[in-house]
N, C-alpha and C. Protein backbone atom coordinates (compact mmCIF):
# COMPACT_ATOMS: atom_id res chain seq x y z
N UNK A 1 129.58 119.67 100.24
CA UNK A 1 130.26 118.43 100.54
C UNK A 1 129.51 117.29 99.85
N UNK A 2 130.06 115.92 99.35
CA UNK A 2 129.88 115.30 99.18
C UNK A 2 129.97 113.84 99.44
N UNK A 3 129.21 112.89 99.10
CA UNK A 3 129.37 111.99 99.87
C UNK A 3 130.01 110.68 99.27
N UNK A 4 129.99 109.54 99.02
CA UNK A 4 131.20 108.70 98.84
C UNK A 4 130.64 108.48 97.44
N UNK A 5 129.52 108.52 97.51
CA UNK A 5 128.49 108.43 95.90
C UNK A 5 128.46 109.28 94.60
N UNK A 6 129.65 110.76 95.83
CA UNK A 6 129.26 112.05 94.70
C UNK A 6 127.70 112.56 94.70
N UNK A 7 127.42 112.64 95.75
CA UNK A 7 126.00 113.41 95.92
C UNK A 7 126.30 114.19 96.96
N UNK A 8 125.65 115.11 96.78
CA UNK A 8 125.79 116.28 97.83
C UNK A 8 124.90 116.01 99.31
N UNK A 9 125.25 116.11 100.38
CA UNK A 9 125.04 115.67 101.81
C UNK A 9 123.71 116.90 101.89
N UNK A 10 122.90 116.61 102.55
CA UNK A 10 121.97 117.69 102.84
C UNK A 10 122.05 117.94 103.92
N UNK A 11 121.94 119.49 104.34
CA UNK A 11 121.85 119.89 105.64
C UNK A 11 123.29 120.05 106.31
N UNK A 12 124.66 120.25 105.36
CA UNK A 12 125.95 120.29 105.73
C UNK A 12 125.87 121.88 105.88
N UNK A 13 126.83 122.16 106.60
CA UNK A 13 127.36 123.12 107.25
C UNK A 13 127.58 124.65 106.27
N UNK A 14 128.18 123.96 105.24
CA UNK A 14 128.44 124.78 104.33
C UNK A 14 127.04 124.54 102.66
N UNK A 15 126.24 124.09 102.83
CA UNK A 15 125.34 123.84 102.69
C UNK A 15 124.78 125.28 101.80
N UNK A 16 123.41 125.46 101.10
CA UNK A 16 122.70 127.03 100.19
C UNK A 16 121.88 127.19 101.98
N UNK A 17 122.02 128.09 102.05
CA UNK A 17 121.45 128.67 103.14
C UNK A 17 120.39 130.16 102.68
N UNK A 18 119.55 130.22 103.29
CA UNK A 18 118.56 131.79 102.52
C UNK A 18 118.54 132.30 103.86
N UNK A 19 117.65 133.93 103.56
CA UNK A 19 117.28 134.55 104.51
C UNK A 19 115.74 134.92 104.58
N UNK A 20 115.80 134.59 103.41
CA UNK A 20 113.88 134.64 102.89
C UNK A 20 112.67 134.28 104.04
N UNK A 21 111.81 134.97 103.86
CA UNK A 21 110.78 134.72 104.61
C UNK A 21 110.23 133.57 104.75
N UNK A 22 109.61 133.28 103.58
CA UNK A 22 109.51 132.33 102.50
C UNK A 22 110.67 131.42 101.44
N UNK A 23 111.46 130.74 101.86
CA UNK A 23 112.37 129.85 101.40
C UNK A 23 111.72 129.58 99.46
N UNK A 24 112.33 129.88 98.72
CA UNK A 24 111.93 129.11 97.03
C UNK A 24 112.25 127.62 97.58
N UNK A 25 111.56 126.70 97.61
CA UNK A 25 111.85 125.30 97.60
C UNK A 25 110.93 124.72 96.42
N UNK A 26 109.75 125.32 95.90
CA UNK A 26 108.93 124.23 94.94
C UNK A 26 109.32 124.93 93.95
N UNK A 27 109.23 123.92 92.47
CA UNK A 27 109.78 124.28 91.56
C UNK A 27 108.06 124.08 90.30
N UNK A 28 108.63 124.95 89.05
CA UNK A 28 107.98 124.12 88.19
C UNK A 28 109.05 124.29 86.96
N UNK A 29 108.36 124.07 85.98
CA UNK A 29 108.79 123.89 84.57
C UNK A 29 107.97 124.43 83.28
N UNK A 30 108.85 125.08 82.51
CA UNK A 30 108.11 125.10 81.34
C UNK A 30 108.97 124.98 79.97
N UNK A 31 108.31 124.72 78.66
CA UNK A 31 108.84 124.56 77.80
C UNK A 31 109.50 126.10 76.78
N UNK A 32 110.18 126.09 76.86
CA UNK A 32 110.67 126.90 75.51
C UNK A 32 111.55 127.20 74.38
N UNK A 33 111.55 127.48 73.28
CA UNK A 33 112.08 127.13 72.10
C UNK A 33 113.80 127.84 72.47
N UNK A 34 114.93 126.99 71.98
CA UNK A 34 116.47 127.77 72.32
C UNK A 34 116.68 129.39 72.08
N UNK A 35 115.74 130.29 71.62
CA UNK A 35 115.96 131.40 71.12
C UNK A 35 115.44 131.94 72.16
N UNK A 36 113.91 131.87 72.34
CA UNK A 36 113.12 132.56 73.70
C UNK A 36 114.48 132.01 75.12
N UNK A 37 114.80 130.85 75.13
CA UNK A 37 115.50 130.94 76.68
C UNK A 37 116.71 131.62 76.36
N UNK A 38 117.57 131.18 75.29
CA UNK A 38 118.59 132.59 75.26
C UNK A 38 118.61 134.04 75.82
N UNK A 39 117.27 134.32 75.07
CA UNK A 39 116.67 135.77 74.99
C UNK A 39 116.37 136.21 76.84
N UNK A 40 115.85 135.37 77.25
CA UNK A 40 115.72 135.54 78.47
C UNK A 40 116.72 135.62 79.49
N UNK A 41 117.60 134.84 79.20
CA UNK A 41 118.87 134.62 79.85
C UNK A 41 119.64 136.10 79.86
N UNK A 42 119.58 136.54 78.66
CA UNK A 42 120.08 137.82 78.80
C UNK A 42 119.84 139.37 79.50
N UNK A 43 118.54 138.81 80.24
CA UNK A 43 117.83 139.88 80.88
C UNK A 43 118.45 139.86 82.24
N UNK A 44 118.82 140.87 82.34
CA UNK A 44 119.16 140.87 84.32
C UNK A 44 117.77 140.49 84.85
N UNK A 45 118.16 140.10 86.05
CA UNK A 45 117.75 139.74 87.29
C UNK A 45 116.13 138.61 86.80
N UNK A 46 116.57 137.83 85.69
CA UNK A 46 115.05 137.80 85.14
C UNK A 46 114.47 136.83 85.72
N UNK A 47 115.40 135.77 86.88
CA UNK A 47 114.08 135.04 87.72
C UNK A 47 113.36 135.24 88.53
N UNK A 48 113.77 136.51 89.38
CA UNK A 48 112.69 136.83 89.88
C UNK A 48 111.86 138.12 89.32
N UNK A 49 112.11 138.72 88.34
CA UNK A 49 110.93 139.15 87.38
C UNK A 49 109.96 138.24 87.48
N UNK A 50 110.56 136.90 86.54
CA UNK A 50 108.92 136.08 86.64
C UNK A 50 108.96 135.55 87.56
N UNK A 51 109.06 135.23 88.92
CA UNK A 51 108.63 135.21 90.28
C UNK A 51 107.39 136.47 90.11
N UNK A 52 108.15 137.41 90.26
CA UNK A 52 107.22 138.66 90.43
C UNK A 52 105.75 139.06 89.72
N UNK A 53 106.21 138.48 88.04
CA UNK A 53 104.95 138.08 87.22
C UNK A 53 104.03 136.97 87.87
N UNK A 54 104.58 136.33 88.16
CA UNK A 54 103.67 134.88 88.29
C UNK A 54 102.56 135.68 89.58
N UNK A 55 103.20 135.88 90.82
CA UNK A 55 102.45 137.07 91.42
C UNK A 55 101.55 137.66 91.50
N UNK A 56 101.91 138.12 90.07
CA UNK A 56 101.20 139.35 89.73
C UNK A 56 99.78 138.55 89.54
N UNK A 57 100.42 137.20 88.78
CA UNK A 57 99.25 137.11 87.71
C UNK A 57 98.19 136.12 88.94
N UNK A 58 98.71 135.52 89.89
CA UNK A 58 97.90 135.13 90.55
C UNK A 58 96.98 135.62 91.89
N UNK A 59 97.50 137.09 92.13
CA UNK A 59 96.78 138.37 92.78
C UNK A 59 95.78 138.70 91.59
N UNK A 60 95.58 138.69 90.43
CA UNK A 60 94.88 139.24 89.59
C UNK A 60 93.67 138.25 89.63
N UNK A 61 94.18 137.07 89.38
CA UNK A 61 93.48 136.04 89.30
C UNK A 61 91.99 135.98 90.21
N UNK A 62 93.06 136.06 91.75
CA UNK A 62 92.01 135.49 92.94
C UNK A 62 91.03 136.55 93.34
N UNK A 63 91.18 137.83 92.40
CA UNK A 63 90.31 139.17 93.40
C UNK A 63 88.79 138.83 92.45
């Protein structure tokens, strides 16, 4: 839903709802050239691959 502004109302009814333990709410960013994000785009399931990488790489990190 939206509101008289054309912004979406937070916390409406019909609203993104999860079931996650852990809710994704923080974000980041990175840069990459139109060919690499293409390329990626075409991979199934590939955001949470790198969810899963990032993970990985920060269990590796902290031991």
């Amino acid at each position: 839903m939206r509101n008289s502004k054309g912004h979406f109302v937070k916390g409406h009814k019909e609203g993104f709802t999860t079931d996650r333990t852990n809710p994704l709410t923080a974000q980041i960013a990175i840069r990459l050239t139109p060919q690499v994000k293409e390329k990626l785009k075409n991979i199934p399931n590939w955001k949470n691959q790198i969810r899963d990488y990032i993970h990985e790489m920060i269990k590796d990190d902290s031991e």
